[in-house]
PDB file of N, CA and C in Angstrom:
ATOM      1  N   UNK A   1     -31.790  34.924   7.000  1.00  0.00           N
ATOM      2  CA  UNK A   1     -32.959  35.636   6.531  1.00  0.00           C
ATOM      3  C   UNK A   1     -32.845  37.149   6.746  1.00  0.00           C
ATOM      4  N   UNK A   2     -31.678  38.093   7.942  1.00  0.00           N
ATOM      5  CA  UNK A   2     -31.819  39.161   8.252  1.00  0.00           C
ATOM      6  C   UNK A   2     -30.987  39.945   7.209  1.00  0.00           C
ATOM      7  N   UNK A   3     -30.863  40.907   7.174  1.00  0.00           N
ATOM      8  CA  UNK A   3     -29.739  41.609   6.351  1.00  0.00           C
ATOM      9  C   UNK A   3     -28.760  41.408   6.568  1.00  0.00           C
ATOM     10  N   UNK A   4     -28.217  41.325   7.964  1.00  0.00           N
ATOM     11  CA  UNK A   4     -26.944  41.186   8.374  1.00  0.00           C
ATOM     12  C   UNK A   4     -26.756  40.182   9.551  1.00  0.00           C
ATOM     13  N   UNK A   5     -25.678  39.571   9.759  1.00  0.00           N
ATOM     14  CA  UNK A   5     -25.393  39.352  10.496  1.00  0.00           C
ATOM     15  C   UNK A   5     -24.533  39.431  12.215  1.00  0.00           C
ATOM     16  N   UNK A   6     -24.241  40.956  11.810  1.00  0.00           N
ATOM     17  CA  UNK A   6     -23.070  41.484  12.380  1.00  0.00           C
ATOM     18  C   UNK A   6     -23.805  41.127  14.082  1.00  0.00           C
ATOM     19  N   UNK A   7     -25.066  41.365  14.253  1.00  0.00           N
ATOM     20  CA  UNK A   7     -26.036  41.256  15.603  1.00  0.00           C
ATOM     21  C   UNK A   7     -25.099  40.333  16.534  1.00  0.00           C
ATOM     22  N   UNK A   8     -24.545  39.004  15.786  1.00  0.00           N
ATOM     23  CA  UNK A   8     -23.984  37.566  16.643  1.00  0.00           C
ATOM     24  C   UNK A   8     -22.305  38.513  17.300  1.00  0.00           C
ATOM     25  N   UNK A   9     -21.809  39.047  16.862  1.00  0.00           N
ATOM     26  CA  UNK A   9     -20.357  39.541  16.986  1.00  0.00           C
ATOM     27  C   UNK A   9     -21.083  40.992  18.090  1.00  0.00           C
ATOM     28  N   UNK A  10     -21.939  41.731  18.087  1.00  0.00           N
ATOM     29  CA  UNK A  10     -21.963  42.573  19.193  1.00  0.00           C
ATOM     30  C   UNK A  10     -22.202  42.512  20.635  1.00  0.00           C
ATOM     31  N   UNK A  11     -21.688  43.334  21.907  1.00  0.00           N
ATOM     32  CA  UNK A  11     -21.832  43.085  23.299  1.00  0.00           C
ATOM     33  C   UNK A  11     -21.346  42.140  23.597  1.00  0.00           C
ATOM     34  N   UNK A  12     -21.079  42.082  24.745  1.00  0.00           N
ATOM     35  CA  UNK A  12     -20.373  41.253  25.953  1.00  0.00           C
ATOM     36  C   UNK A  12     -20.476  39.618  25.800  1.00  0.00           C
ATOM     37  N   UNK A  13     -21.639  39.369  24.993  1.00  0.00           N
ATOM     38  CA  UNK A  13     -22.082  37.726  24.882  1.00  0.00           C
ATOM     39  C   UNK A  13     -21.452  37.321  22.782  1.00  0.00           C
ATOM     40  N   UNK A  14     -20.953  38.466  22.569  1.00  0.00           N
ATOM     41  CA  UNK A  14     -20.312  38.461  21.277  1.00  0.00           C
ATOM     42  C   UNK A  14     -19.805  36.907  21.092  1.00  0.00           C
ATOM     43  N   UNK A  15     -20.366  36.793  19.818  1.00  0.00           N
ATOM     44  CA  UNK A  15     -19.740  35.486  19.088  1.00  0.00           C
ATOM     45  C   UNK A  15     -17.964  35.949  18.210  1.00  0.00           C
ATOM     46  N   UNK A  16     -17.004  35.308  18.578  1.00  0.00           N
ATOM     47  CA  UNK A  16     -16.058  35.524  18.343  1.00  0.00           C
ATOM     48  C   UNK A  16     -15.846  35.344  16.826  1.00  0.00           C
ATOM     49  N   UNK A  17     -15.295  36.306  15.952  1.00  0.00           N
ATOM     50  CA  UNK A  17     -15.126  36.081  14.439  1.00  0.00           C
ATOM     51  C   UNK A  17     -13.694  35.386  14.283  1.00  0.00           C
ATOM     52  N   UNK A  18     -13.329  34.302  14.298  1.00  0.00           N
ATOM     53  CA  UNK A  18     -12.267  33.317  14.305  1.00  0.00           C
ATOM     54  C   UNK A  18     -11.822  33.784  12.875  1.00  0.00           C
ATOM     55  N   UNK A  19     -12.615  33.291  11.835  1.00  0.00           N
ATOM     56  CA  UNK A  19     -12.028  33.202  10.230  1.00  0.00           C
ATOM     57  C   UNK A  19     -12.140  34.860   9.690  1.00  0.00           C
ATOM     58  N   UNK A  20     -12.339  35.835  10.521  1.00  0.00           N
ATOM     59  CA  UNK A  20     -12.436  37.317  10.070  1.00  0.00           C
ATOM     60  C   UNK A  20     -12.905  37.507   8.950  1.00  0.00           C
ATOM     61  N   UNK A  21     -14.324  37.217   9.500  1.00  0.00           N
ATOM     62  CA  UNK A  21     -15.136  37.856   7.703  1.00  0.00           C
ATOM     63  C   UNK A  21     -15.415  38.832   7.947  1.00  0.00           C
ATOM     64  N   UNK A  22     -15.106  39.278   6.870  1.00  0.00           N
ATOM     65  CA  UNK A  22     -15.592  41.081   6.200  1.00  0.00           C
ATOM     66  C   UNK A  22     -16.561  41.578   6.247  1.00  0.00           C
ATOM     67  N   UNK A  23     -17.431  40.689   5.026  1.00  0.00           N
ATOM     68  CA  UNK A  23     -19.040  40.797   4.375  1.00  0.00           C
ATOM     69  C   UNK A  23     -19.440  40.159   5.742  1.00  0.00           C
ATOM     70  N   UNK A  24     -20.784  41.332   6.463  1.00  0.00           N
ATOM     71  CA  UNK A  24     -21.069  40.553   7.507  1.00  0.00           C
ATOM     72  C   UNK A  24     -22.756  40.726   6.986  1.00  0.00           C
ATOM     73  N   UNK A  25     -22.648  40.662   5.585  1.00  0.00           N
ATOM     74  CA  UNK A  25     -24.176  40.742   4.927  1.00  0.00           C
ATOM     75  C   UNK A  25     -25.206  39.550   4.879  1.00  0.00           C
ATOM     76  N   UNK A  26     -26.332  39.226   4.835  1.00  0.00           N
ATOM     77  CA  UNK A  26     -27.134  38.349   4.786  1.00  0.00           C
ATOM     78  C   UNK A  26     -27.820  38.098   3.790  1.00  0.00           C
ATOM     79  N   UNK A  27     -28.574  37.523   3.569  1.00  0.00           N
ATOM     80  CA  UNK A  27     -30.221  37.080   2.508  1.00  0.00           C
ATOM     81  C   UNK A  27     -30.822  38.460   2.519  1.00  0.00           C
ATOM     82  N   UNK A  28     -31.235  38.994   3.952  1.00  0.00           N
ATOM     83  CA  UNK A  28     -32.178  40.183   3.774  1.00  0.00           C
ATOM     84  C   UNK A  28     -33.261  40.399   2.951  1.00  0.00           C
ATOM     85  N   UNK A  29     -34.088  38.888   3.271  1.00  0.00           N
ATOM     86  CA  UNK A  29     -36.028  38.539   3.135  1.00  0.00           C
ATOM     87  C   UNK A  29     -36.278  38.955   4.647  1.00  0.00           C
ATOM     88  N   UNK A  30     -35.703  39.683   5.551  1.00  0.00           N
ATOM     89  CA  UNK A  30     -36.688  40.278   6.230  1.00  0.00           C
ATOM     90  C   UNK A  30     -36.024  41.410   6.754  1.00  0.00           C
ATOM     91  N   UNK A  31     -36.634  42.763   7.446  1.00  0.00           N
ATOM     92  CA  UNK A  31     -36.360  43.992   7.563  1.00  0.00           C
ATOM     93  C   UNK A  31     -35.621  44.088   8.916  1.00  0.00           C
ATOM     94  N   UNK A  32     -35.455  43.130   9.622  1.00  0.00           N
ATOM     95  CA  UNK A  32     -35.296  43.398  11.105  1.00  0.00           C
ATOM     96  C   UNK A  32     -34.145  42.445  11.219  1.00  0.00           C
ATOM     97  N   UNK A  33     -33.969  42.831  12.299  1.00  0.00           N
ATOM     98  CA  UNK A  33     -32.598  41.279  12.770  1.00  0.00           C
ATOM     99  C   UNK A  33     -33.062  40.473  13.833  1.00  0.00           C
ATOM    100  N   UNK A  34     -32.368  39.302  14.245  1.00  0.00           N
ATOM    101  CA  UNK A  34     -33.163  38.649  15.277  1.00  0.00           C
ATOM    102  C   UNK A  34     -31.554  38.068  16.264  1.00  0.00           C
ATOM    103  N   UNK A  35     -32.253  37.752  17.531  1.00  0.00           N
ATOM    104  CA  UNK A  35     -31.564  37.642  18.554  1.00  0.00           C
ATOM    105  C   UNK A  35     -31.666  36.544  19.144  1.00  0.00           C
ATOM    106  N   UNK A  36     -31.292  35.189  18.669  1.00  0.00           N
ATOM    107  CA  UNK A  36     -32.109  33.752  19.248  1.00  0.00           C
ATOM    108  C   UNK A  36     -30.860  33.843  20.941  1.00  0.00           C
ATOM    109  N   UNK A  37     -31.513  32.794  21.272  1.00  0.00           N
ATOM    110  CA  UNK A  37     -30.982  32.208  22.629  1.00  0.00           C
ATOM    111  C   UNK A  37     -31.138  33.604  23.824  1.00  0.00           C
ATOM    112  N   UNK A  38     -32.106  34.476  23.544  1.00  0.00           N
ATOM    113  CA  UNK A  38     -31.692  35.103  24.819  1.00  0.00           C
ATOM    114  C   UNK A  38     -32.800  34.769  25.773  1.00  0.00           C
ATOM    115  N   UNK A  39     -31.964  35.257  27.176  1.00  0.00           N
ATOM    116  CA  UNK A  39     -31.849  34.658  28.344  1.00  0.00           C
ATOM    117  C   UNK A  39     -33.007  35.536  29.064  1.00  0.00           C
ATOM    118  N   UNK A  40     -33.700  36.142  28.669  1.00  0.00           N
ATOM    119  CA  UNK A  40     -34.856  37.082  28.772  1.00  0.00           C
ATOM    120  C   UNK A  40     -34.599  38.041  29.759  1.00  0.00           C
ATOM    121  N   UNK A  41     -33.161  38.683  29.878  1.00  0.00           N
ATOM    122  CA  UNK A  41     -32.476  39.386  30.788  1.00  0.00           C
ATOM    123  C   UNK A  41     -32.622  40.664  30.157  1.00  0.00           C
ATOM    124  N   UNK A  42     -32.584  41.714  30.985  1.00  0.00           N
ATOM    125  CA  UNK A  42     -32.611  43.115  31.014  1.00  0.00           C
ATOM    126  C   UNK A  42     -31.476  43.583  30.772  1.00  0.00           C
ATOM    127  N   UNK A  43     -30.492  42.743  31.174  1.00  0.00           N
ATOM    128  CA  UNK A  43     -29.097  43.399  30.344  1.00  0.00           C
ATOM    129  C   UNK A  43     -28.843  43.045  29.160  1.00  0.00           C
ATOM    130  N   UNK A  44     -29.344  42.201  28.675  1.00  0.00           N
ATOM    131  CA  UNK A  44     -29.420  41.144  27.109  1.00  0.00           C
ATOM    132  C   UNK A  44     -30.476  42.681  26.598  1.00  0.00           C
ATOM    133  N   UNK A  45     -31.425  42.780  26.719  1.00  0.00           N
ATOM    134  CA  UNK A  45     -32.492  43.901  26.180  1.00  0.00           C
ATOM    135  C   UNK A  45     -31.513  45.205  26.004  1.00  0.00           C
ATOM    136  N   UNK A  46     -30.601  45.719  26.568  1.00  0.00           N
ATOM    137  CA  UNK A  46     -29.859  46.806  27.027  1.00  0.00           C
ATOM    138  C   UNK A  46     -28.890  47.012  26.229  1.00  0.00           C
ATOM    139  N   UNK A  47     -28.305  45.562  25.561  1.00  0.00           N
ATOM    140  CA  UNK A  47     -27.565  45.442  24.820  1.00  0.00           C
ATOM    141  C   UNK A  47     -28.043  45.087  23.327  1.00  0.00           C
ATOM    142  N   UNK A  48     -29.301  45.288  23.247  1.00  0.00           N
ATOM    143  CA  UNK A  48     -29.835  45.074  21.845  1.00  0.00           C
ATOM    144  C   UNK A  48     -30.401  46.811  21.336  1.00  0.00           C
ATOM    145  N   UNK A  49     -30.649  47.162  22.611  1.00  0.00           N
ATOM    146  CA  UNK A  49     -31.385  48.346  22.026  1.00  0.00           C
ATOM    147  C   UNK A  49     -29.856  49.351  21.914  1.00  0.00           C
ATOM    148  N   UNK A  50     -28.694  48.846  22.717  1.00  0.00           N
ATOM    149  CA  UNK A  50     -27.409  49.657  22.238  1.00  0.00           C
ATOM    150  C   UNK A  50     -27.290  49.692  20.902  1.00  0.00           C
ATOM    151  N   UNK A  51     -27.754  48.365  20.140  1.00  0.00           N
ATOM    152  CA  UNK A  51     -27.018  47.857  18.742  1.00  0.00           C
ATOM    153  C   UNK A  51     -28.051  48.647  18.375  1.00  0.00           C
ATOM    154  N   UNK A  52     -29.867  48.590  17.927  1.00  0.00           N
ATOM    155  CA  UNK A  52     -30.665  49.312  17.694  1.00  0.00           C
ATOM    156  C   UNK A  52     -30.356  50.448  17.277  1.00  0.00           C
ATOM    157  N   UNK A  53     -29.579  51.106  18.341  1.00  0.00           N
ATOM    158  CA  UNK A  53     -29.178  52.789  18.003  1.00  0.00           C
ATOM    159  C   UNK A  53     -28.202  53.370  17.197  1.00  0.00           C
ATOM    160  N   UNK A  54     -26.998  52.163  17.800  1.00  0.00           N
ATOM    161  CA  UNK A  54     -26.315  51.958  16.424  1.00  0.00           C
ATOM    162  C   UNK A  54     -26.490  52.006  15.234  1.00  0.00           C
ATOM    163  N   UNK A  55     -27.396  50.952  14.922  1.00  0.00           N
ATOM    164  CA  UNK A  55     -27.647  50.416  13.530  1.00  0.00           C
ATOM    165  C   UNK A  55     -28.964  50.482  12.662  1.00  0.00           C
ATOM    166  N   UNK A  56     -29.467  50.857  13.686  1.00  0.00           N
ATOM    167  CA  UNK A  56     -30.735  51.938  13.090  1.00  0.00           C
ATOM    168  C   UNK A  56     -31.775  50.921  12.245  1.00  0.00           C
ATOM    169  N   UNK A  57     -32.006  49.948  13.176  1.00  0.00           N
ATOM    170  CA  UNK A  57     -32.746  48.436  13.191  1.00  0.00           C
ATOM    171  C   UNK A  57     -33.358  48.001  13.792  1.00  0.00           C
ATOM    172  N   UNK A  58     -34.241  47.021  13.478  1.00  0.00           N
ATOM    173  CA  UNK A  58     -35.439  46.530  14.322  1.00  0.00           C
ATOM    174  C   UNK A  58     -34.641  45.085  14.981  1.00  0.00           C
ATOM    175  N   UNK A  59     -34.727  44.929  16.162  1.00  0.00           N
ATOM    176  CA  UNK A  59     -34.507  43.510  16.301  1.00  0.00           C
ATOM    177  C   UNK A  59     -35.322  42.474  17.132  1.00  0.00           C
ATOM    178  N   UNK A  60     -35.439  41.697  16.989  1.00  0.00           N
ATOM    179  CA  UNK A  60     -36.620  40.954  17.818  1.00  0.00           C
ATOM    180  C   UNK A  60     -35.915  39.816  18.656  1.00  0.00           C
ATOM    181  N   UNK A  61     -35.853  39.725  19.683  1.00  0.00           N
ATOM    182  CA  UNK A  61     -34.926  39.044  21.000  1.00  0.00           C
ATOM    183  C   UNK A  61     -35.708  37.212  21.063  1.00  0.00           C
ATOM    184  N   UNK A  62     -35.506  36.432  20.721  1.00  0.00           N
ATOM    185  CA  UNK A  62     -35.945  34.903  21.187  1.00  0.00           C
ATOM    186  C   UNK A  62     -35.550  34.240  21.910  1.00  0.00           C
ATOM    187  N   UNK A  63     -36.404  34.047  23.028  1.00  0.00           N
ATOM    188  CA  UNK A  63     -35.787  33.010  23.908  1.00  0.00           C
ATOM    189  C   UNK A  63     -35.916  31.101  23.120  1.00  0.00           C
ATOM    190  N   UNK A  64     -35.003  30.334  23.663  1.00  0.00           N
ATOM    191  CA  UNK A  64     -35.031  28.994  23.290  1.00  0.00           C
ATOM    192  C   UNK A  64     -36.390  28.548  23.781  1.00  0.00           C
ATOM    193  N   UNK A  65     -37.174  28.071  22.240  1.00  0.00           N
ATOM    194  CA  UNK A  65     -38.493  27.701  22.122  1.00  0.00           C
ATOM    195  C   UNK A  65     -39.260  28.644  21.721  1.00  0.00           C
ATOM    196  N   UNK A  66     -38.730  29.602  21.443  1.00  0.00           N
ATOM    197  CA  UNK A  66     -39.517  30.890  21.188  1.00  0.00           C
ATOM    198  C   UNK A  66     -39.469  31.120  19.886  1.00  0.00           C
ATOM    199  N   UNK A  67     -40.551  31.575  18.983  1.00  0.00           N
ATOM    200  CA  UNK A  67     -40.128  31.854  17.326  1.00  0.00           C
ATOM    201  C   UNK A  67     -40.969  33.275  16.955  1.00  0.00           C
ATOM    202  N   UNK A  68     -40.218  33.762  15.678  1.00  0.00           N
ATOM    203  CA  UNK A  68     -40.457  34.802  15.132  1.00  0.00           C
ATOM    204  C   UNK A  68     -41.006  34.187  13.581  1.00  0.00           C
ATOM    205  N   UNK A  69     -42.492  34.372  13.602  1.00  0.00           N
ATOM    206  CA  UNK A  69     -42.784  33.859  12.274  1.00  0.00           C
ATOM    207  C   UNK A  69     -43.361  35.001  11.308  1.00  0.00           C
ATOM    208  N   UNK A  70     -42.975  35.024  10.239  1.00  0.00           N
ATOM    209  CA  UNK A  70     -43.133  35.385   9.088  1.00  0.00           C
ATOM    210  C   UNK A  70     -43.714  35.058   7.752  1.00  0.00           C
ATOM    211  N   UNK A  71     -45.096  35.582   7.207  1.00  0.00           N
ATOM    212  CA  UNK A  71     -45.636  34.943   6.720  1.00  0.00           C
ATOM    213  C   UNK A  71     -46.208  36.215   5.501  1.00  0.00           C
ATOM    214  N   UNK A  72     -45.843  36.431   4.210  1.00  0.00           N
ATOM    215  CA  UNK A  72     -46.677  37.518   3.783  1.00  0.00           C
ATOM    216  C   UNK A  72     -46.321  39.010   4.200  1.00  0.00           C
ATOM    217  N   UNK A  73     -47.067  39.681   4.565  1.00  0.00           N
ATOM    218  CA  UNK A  73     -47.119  40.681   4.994  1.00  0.00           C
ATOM    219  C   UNK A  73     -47.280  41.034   7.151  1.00  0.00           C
ATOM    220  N   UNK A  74     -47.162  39.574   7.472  1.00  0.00           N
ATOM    221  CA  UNK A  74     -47.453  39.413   8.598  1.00  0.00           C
ATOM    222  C   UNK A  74     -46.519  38.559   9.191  1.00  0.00           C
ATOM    223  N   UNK A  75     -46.443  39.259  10.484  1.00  0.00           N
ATOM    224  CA  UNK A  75     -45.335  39.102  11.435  1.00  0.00           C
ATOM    225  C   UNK A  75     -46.146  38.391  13.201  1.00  0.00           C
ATOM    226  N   UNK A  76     -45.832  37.226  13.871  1.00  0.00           N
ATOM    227  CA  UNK A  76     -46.417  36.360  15.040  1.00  0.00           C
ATOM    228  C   UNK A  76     -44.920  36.513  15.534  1.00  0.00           C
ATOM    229  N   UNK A  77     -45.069  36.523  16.817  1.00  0.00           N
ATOM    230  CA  UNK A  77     -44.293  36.248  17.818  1.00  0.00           C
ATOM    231  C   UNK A  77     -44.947  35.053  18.713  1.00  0.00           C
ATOM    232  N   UNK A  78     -43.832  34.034  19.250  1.00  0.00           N
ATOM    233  CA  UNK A  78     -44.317  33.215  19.825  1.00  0.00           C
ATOM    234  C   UNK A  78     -43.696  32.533  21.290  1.00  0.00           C
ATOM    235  N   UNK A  79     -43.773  32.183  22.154  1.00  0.00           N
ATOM    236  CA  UNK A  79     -42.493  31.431  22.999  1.00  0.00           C
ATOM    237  C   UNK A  79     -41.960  32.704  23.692  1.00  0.00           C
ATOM    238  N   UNK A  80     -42.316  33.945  23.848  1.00  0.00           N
ATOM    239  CA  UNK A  80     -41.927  34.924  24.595  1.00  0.00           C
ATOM    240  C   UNK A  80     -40.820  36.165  23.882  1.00  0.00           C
ATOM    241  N   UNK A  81     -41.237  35.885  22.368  1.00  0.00           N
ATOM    242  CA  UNK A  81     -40.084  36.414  21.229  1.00  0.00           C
ATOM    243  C   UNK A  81     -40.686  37.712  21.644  1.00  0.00           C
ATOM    244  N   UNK A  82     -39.751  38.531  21.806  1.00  0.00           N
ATOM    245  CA  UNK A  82     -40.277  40.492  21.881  1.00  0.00           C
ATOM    246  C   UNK A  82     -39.612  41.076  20.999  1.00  0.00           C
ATOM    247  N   UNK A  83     -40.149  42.072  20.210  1.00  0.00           N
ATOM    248  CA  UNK A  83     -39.279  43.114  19.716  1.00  0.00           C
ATOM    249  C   UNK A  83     -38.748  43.948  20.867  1.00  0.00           C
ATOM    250  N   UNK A  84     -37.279  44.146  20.378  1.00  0.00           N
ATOM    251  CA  UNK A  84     -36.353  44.820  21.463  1.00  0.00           C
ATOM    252  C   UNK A  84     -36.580  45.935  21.571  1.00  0.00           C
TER     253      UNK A  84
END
């Protein structure tokens, strides 16, 4: 749903790109990126707002059980989801 995906491949908890894709583009039906599984750590936050500055993006951090809903013109956080 985000524009990109590149979010999973940045910082220390980086998802490894095995098959080296290029296009690290998305759907982009929504303006922000999102951050599932985090661990509601301050160094996890530290490392989102690095990418943030980078990439000049909104991202919203979810912990497991936590959701970012989207509806319209309107945006719920739920389960402890924060914008980073």
């Amino acid at each position: 749903m985000t524009p990109s995906i590149r979010l999973a491949g940045f910082g220390e908890d980086a998802d490894e790109n095995y098959i080296d894709l290029t296009d690290l583009g998305a759907l982009g039906l929504v303006n922000f990126e999102f951050a599932p599984h985090w661990d509601r750590s301050e160094v996890m936050l530290q490392s989102f707002q690095e990418y943030i500055q980078l990439h000049q993006t909104k991202v919203y951090a979810c912990p497991d059980g936590g959701a970012v809903i989207v509806e319209n013109e309107s945006l719920e956080l739920f389960g402890g989801a924060v914008l980073a």
